[in-house]
PDB file of N, CA and C in Angstrom:
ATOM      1  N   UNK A   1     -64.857 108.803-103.543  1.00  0.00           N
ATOM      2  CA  UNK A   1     -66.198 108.976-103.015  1.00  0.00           C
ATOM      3  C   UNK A   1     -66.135 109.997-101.874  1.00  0.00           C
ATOM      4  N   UNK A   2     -66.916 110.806-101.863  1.00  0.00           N
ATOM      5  CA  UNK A   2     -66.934 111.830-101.052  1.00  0.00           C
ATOM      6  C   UNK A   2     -68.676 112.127-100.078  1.00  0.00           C
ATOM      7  N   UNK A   3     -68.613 112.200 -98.904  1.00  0.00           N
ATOM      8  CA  UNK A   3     -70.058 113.185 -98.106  1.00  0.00           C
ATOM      9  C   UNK A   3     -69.812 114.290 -98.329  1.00  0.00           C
ATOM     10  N   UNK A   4     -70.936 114.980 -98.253  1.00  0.00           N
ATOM     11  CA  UNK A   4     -71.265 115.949 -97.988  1.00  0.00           C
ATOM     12  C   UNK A   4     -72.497 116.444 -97.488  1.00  0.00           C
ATOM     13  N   UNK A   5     -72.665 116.941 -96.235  1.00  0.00           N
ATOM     14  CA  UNK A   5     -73.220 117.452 -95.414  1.00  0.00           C
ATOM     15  C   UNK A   5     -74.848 118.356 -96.279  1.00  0.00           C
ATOM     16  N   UNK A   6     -75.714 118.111 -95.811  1.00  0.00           N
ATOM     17  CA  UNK A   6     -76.534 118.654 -97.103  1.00  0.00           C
ATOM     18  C   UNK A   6     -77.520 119.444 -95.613  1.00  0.00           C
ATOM     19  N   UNK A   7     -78.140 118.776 -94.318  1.00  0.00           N
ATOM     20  CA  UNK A   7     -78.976 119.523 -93.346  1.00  0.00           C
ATOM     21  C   UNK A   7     -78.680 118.241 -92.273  1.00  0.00           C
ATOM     22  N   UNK A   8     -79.780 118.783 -91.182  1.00  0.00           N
ATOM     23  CA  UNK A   8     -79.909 117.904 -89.742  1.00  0.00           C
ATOM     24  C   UNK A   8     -81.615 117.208 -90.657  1.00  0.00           C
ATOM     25  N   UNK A   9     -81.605 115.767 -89.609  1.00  0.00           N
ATOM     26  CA  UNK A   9     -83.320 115.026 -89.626  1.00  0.00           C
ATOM     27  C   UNK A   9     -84.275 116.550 -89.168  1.00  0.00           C
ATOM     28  N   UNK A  10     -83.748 117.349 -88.417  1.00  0.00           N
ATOM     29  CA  UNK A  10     -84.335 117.989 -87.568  1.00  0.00           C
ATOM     30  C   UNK A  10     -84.797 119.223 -88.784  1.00  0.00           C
ATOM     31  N   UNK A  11     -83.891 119.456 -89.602  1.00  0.00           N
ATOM     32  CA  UNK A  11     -84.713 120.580 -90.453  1.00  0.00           C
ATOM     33  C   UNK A  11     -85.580 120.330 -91.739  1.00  0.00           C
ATOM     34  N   UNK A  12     -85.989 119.147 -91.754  1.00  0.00           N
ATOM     35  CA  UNK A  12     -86.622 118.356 -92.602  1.00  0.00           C
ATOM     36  C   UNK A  12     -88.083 117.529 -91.820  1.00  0.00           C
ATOM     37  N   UNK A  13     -89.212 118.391 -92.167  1.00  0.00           N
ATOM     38  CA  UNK A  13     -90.734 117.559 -91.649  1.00  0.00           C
ATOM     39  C   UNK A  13     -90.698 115.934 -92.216  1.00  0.00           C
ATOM     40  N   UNK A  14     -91.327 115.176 -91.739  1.00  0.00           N
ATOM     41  CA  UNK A  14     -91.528 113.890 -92.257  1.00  0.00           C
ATOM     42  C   UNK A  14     -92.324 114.443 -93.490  1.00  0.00           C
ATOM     43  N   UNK A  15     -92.282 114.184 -94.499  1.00  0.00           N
ATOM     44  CA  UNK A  15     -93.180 113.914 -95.888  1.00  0.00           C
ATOM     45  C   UNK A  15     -92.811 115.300 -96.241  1.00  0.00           C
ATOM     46  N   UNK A  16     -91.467 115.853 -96.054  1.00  0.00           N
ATOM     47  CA  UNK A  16     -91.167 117.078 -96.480  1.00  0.00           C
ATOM     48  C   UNK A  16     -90.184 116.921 -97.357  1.00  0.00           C
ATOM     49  N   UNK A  17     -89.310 118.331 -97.880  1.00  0.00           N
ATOM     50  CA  UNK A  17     -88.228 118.489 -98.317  1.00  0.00           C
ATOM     51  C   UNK A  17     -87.517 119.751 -98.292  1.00  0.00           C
ATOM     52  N   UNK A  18     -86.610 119.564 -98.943  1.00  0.00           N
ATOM     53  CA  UNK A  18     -85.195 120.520 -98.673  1.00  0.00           C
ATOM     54  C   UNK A  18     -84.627 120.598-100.398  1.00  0.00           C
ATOM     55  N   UNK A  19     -83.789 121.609-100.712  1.00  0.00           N
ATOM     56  CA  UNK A  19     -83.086 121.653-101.794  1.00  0.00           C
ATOM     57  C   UNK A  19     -81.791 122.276-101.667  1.00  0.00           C
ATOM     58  N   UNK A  20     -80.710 121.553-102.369  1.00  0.00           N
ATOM     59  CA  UNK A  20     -79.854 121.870-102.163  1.00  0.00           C
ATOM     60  C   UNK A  20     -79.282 121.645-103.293  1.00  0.00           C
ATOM     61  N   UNK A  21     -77.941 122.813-103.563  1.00  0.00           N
ATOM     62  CA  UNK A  21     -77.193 122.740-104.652  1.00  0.00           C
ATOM     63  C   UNK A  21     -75.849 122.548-104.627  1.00  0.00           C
ATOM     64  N   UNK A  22     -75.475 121.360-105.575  1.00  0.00           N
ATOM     65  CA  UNK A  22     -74.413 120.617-105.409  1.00  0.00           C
ATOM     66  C   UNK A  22     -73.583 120.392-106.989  1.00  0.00           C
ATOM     67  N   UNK A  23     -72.799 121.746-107.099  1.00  0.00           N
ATOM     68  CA  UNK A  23     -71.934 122.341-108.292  1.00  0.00           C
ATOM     69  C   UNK A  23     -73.137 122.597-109.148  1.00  0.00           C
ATOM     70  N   UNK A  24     -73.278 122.394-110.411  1.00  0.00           N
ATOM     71  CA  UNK A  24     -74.648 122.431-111.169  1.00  0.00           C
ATOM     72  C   UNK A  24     -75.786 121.642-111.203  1.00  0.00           C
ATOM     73  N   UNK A  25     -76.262 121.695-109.901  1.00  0.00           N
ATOM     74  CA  UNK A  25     -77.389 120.187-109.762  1.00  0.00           C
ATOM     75  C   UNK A  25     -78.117 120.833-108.456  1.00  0.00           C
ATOM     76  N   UNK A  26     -79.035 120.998-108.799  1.00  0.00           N
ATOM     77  CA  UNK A  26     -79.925 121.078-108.067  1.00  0.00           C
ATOM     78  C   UNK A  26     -80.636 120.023-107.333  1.00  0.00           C
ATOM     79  N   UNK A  27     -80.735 119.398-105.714  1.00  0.00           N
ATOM     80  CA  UNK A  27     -81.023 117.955-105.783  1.00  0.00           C
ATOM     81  C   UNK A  27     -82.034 118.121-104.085  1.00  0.00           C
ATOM     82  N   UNK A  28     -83.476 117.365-104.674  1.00  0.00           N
ATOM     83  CA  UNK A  28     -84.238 117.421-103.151  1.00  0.00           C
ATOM     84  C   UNK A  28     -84.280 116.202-102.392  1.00  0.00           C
ATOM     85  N   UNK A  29     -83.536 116.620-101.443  1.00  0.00           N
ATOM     86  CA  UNK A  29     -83.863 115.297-100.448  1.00  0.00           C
ATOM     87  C   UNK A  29     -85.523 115.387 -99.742  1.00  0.00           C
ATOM     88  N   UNK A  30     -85.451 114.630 -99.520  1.00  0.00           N
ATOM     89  CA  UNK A  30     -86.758 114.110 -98.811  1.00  0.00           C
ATOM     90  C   UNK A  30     -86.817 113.102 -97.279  1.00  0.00           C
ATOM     91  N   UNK A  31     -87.794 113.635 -96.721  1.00  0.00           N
ATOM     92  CA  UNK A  31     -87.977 112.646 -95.336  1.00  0.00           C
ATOM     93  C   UNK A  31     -88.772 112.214 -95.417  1.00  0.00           C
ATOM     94  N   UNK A  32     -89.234 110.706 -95.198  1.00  0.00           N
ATOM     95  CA  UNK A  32     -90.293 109.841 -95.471  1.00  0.00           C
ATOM     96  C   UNK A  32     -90.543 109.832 -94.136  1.00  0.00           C
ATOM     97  N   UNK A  33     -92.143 109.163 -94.337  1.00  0.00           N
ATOM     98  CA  UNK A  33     -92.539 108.877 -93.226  1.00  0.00           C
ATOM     99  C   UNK A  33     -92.140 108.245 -91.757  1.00  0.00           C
ATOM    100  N   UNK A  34     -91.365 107.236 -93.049  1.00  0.00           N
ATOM    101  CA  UNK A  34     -90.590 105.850 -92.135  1.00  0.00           C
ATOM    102  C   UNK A  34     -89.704 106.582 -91.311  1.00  0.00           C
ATOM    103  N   UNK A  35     -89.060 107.599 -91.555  1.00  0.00           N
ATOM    104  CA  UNK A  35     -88.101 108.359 -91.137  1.00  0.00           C
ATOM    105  C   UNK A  35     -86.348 108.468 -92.088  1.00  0.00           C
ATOM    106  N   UNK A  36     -87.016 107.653 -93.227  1.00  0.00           N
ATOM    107  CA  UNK A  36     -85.697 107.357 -94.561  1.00  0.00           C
ATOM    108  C   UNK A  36     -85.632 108.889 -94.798  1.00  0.00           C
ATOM    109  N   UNK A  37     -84.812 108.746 -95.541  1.00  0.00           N
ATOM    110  CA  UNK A  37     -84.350 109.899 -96.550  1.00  0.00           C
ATOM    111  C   UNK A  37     -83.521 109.882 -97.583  1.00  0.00           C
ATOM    112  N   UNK A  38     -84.261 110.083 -98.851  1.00  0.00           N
ATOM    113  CA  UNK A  38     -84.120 109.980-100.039  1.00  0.00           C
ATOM    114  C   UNK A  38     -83.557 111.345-100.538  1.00  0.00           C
ATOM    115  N   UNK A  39     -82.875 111.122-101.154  1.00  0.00           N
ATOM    116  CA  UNK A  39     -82.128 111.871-102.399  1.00  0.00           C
ATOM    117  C   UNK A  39     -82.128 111.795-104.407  1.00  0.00           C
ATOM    118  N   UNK A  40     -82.809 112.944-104.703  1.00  0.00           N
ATOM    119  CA  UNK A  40     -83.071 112.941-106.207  1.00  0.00           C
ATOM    120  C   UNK A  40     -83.213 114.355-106.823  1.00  0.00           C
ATOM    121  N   UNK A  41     -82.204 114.051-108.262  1.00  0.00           N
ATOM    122  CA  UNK A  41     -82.064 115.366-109.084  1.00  0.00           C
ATOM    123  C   UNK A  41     -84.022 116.028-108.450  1.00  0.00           C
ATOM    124  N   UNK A  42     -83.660 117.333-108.386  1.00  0.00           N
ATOM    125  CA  UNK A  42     -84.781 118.359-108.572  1.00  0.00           C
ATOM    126  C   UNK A  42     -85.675 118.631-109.610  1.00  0.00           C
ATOM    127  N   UNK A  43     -85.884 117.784-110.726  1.00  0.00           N
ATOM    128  CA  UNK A  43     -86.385 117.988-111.622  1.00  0.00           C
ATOM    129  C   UNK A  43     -87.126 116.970-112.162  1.00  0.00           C
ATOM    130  N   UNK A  44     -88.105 117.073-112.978  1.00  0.00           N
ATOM    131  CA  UNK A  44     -89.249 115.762-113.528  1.00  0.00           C
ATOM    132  C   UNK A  44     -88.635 115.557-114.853  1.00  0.00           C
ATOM    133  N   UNK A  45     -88.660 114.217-115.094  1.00  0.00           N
ATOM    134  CA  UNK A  45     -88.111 113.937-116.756  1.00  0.00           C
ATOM    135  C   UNK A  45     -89.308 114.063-117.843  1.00  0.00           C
ATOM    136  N   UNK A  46     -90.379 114.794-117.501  1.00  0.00           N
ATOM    137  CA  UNK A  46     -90.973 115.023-118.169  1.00  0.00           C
ATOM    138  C   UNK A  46     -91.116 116.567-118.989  1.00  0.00           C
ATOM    139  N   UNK A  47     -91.092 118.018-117.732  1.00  0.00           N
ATOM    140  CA  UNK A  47     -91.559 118.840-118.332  1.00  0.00           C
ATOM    141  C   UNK A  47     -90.687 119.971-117.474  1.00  0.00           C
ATOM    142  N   UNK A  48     -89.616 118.803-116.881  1.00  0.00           N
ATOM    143  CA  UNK A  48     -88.631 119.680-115.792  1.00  0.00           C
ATOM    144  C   UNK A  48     -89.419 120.484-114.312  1.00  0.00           C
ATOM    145  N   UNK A  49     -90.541 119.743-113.851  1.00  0.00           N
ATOM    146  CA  UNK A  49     -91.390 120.525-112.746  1.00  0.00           C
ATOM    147  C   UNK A  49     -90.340 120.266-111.218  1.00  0.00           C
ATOM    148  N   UNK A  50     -90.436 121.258-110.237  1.00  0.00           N
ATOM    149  CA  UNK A  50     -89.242 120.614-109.327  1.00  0.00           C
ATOM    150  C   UNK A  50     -90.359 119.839-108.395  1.00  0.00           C
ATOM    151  N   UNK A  51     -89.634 118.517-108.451  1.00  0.00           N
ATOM    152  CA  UNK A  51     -90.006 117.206-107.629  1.00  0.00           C
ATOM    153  C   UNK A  51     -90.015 117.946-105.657  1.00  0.00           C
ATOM    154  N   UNK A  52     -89.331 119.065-105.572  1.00  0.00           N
ATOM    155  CA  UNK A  52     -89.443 119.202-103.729  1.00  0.00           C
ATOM    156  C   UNK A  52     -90.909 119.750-103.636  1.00  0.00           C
ATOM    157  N   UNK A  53     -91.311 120.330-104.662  1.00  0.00           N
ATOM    158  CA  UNK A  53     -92.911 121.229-104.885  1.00  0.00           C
ATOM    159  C   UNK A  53     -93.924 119.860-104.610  1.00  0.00           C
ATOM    160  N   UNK A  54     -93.418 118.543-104.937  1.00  0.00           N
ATOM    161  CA  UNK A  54     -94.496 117.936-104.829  1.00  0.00           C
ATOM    162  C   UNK A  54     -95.215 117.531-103.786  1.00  0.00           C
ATOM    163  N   UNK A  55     -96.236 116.474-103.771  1.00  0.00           N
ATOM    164  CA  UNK A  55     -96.651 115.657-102.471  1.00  0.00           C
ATOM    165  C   UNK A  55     -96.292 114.102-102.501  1.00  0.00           C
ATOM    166  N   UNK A  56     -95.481 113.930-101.176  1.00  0.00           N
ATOM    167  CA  UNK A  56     -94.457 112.590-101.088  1.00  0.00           C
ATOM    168  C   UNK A  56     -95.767 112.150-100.629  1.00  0.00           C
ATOM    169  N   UNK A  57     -96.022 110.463-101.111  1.00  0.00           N
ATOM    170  CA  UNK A  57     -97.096 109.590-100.286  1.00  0.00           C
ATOM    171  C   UNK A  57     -96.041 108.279-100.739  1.00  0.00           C
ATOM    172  N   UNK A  58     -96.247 108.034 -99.551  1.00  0.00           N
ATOM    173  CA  UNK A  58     -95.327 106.253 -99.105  1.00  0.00           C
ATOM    174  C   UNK A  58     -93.842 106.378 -99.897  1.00  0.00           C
ATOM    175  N   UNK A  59     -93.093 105.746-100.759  1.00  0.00           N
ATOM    176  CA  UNK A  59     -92.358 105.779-101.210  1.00  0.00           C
ATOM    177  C   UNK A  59     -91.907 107.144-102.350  1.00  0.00           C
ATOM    178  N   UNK A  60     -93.058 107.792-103.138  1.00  0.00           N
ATOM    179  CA  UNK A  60     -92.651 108.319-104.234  1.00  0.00           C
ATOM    180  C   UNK A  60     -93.383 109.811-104.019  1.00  0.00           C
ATOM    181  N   UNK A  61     -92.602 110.724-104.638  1.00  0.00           N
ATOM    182  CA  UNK A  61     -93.239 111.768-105.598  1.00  0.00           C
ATOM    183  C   UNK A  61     -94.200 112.041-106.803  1.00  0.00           C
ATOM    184  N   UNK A  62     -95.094 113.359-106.094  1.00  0.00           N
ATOM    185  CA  UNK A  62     -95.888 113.394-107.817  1.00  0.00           C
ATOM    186  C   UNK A  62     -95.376 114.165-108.027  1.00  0.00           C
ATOM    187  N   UNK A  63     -95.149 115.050-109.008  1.00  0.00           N
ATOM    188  CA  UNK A  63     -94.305 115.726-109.643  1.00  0.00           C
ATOM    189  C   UNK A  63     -95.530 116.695-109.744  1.00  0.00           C
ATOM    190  N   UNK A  64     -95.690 118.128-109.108  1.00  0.00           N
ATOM    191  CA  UNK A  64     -96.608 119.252-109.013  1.00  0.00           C
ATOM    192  C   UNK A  64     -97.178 119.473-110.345  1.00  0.00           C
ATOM    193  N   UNK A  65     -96.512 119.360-111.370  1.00  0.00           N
ATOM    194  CA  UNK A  65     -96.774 119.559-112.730  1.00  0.00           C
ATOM    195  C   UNK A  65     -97.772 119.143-113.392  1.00  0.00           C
ATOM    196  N   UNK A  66     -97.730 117.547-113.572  1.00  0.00           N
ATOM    197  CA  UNK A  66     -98.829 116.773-114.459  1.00  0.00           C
ATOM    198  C   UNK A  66     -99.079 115.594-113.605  1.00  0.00           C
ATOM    199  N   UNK A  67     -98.076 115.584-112.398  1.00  0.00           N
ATOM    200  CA  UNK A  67     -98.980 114.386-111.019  1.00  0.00           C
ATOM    201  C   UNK A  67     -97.911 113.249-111.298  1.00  0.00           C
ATOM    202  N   UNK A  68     -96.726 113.304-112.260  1.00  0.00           N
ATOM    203  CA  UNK A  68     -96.540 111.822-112.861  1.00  0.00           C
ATOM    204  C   UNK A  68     -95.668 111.630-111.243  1.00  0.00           C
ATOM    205  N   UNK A  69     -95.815 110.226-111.007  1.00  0.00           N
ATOM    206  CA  UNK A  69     -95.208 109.722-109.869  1.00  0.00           C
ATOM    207  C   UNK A  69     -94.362 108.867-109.935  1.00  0.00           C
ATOM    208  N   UNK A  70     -93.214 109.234-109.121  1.00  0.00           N
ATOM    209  CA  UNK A  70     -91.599 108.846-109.255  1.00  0.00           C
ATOM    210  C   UNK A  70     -91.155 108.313-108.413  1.00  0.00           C
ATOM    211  N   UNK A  71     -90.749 107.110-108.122  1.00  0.00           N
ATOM    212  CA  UNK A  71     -89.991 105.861-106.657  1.00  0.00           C
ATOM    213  C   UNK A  71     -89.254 107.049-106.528  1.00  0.00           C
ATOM    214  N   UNK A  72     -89.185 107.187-105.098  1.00  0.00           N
ATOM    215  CA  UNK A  72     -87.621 108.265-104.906  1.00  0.00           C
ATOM    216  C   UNK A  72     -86.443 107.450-104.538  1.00  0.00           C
ATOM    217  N   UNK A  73     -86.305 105.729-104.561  1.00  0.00           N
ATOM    218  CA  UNK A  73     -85.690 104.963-104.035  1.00  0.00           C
ATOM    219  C   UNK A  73     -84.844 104.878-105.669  1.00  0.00           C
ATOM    220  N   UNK A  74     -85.754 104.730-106.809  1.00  0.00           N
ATOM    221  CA  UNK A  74     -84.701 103.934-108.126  1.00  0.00           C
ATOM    222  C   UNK A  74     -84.691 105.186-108.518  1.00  0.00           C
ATOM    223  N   UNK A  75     -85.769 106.035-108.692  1.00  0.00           N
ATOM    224  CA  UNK A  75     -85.867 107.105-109.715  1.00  0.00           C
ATOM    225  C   UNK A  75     -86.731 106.820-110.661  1.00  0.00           C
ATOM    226  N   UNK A  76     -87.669 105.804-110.855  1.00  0.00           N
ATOM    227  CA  UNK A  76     -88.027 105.489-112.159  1.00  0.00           C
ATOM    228  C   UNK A  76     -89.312 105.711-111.890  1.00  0.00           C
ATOM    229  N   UNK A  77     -89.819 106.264-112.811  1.00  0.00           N
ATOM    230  CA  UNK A  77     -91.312 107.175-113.328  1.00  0.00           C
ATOM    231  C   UNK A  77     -92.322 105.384-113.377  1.00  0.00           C
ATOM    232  N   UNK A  78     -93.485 105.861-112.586  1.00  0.00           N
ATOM    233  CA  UNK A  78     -94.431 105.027-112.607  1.00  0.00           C
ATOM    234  C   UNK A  78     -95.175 104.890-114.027  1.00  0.00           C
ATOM    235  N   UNK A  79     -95.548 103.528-114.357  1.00  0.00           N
ATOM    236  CA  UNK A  79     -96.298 103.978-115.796  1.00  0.00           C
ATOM    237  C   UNK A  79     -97.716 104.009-115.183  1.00  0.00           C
ATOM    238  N   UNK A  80     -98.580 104.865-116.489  1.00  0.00           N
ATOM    239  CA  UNK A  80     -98.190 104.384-117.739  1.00  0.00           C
ATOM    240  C   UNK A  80     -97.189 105.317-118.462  1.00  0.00           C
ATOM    241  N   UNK A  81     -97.007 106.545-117.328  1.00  0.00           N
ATOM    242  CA  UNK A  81     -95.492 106.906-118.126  1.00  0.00           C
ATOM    243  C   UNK A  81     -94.206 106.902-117.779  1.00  0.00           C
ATOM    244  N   UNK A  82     -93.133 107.418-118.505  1.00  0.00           N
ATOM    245  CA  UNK A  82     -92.056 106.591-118.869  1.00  0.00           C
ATOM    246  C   UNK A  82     -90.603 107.691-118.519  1.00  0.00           C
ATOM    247  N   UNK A  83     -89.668 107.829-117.978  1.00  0.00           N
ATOM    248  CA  UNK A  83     -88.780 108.115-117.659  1.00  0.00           C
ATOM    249  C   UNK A  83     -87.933 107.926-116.205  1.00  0.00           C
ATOM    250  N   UNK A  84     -86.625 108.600-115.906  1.00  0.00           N
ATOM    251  CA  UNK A  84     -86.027 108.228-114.829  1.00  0.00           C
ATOM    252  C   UNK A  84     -85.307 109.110-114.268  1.00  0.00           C
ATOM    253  N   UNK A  85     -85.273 109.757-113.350  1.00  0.00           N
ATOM    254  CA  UNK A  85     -84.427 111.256-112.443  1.00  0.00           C
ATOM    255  C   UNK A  85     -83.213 110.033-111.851  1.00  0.00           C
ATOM    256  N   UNK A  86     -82.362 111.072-111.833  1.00  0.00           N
ATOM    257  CA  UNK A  86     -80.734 110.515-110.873  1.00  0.00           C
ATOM    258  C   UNK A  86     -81.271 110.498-109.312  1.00  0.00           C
ATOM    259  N   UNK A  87     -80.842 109.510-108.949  1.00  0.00           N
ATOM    260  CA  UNK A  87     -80.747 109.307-107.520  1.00  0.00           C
ATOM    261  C   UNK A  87     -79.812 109.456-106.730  1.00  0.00           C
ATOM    262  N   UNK A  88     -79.513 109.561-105.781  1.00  0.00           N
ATOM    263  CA  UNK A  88     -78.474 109.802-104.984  1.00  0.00           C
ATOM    264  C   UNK A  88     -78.488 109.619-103.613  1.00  0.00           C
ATOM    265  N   UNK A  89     -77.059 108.685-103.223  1.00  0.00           N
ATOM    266  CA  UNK A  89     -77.479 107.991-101.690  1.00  0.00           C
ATOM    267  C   UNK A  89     -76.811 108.851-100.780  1.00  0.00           C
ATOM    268  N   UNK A  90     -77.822 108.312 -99.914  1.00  0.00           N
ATOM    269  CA  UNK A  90     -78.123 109.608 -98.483  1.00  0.00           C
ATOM    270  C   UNK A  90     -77.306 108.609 -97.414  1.00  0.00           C
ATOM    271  N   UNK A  91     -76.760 109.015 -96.483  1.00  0.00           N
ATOM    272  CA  UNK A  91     -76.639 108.605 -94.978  1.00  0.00           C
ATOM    273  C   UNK A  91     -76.879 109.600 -93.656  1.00  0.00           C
ATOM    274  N   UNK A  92     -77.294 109.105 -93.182  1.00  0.00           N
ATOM    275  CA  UNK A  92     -77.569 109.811 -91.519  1.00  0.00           C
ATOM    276  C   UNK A  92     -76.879 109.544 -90.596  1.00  0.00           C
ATOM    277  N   UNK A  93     -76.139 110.547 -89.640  1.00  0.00           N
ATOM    278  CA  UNK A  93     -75.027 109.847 -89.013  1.00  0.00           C
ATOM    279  C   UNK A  93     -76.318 109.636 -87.239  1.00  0.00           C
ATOM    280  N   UNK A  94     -76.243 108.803 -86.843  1.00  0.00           N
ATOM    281  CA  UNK A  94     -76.721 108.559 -85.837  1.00  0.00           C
ATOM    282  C   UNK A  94     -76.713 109.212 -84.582  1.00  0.00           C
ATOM    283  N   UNK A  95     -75.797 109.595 -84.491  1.00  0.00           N
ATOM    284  CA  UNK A  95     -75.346 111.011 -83.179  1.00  0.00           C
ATOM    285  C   UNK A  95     -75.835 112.087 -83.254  1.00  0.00           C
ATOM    286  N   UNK A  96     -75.158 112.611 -84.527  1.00  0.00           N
ATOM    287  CA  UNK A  96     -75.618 114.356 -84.684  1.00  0.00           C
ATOM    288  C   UNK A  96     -77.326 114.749 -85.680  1.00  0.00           C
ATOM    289  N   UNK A  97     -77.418 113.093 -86.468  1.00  0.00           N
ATOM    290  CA  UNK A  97     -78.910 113.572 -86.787  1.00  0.00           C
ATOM    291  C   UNK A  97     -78.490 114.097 -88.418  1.00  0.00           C
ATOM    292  N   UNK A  98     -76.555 114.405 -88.793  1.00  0.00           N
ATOM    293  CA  UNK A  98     -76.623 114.716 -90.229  1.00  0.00           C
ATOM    294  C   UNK A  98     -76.944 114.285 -90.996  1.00  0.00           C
ATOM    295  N   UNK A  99     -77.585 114.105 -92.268  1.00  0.00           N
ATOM    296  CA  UNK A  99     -77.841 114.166 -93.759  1.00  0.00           C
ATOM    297  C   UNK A  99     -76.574 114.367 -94.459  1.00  0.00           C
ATOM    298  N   UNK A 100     -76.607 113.540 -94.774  1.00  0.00           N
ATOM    299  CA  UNK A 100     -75.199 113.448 -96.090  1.00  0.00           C
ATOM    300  C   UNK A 100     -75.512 112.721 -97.626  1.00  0.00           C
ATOM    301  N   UNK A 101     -74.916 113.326 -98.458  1.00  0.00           N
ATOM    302  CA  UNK A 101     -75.209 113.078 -99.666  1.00  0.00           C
ATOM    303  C   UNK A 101     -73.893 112.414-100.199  1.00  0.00           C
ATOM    304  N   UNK A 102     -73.681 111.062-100.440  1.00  0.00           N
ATOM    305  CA  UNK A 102     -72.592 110.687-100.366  1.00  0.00           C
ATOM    306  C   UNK A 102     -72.095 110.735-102.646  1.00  0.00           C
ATOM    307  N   UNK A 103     -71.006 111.216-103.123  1.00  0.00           N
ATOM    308  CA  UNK A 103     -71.563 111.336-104.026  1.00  0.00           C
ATOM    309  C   UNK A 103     -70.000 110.264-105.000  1.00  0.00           C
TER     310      UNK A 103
END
């Protein structure tokens, strides 16, 4: 198991995002309101739209594309439709404020 360093809290707005590429994976973290930060493949399992384009409200993504909205916590597509993006866990180190993508 490995971190890796992905940004600071500080270069990330609350209800924003960031993208970053990690070997062939494109992956947007996100800052929630709460002040969490979520990690998920860049892409919609629907029509491939990138999930950082969207608008975060409370827990999830709509996906800019066709709106479908995605937990950024499991990954799993709200119904009534149906699919699931990779997730990936985040830590924040408390001192310096890093973002890490632990993988």
């Amino acid at each position: 198991m490995s971190k890796i360093r992905v940004a600071s809290l500080a270069e990330i707005d609350a209800k924003g995002a960031r993208t970053f590429r990690i070997e062939d994976t494109e992956i947007a973290v996100f800052r929630l309101s709460d002040g969490s930060v979520k990690a998920v493949e860049n892409r919609c399992p629907h029509k491939g739209g990138k999930l950082s384009e969207g608008m975060v409200c409370g827990t999830a993504v709509h996906c800019p594309l066709h709106d479908w909205k995605i937990d950024l916590a499991s990954g799993r597509v709200y119904e009534p439709d149906d699919g699931c993006v990779t997730t990936y866990r985040t830590e924040i180190d408390g001192t310096s404020g890093s973002i890490y993508i632990v993988m």
